[in-house]
Protein backbone atom coordinates (compact mmCIF):
# COMPACT_ATOMS: atom_id res chain seq x y z
CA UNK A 1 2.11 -34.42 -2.04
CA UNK A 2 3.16 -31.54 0.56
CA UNK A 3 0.84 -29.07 1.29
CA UNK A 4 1.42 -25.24 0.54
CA UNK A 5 3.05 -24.05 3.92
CA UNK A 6 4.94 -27.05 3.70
CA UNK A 7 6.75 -26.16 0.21
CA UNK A 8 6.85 -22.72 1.63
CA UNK A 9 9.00 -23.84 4.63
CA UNK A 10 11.11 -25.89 2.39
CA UNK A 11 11.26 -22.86 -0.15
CA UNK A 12 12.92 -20.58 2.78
CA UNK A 13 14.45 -22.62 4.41
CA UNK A 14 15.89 -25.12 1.87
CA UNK A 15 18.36 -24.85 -1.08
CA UNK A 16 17.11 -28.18 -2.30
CA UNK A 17 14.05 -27.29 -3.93
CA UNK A 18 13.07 -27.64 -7.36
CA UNK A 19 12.25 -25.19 -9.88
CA UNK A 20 9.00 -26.84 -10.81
CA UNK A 21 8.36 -26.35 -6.99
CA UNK A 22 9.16 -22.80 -7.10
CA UNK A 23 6.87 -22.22 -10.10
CA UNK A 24 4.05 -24.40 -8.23
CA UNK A 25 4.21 -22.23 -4.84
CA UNK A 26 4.45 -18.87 -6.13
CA UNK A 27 1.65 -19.48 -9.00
CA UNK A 28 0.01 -20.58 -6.12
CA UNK A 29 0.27 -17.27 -4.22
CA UNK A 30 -0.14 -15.28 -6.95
CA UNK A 31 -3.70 -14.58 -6.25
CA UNK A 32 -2.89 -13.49 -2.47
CA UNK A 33 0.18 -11.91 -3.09
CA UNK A 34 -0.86 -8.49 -2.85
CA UNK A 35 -3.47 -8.73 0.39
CA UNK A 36 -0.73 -10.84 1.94
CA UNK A 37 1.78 -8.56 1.70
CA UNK A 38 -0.73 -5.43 2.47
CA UNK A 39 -1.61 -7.36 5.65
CA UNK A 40 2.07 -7.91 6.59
CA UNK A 41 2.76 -3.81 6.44
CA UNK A 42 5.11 -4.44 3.51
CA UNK A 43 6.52 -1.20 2.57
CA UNK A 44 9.34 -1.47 0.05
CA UNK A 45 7.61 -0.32 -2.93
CA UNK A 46 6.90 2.72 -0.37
CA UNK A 47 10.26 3.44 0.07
CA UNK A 48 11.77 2.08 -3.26
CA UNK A 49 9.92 4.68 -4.51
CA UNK A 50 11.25 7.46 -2.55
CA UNK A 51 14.56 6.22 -3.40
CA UNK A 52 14.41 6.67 -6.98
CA UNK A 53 12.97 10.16 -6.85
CA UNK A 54 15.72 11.28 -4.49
CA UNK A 55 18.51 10.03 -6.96
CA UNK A 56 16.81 11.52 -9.61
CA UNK A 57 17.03 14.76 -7.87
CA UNK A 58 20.16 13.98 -6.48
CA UNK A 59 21.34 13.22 -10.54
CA UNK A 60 19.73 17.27 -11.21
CA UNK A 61 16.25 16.03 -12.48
CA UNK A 62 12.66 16.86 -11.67
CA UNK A 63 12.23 14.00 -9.96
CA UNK A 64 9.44 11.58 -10.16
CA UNK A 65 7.01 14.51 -11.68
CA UNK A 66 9.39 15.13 -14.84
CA UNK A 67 9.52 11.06 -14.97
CA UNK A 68 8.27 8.01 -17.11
CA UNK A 69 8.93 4.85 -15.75
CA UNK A 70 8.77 1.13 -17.05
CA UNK A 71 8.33 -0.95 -14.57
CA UNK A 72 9.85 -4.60 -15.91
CA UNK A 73 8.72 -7.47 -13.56
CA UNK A 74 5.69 -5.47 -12.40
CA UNK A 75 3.84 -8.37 -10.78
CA UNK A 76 0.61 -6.66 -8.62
CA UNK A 77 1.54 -3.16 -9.50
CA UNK A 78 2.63 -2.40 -6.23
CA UNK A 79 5.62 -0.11 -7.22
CA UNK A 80 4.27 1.24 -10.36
CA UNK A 81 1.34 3.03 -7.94
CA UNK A 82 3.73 4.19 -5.67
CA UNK A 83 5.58 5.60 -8.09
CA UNK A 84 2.47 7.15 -9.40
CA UNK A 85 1.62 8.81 -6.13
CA UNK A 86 4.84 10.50 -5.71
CA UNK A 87 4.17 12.37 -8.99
CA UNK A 88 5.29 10.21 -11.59
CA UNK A 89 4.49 11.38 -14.88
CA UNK A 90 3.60 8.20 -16.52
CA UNK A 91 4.26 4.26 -15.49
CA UNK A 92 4.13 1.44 -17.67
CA UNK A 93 4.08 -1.93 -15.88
CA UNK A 94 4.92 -5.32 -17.91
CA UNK A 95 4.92 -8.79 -16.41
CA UNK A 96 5.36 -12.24 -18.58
């Protein structure tokens, strides 16, 4: 049976992997998700974040502070507390 970094190379770099496989690495990096991604200076929830308040603004809301937000797909949480720090006024993450 591959290793991890092995179905992770083949999961990048590969259409021919399987869905079982795809379901076996990421429930596999599930637990290190969050510190991986922290130690890789991911930022996207950052700036997703800012995004969505501009166009709010942009679209003649409050913004983010006027805003409640359901997250769908929430995984870690990551967006939901960035969200949260730029003043949203409630967030609501859900994750199957």
């Amino acid at each position: 049976m591959e290793d991890h970094e092995a179905i992770h190379r083949r999961l990048v770099y590969s259409l021919g992997i399987t869905q079982e496989e795809v379901r076996q690495f990421y429930g596999g990096w599930a637990g290190k998700y969050e510190e991986d991604n922290v130690r890789l200076g991911y930022t996207g929830h950052y700036l997703l974040a800012g995004a969505v308040d501009a166009a709010l603004q942009r679209g003649g809301h409050a913004g983010l502070t006027q805003a409640s937000v359901l997250d769908v797909a929430c995984g870690t949480g990551l967006l939901g507390t960035a969200l949260a720090n730029r003043g949203a006024k409630a967030t609501v993450g859900t994750q199957r």
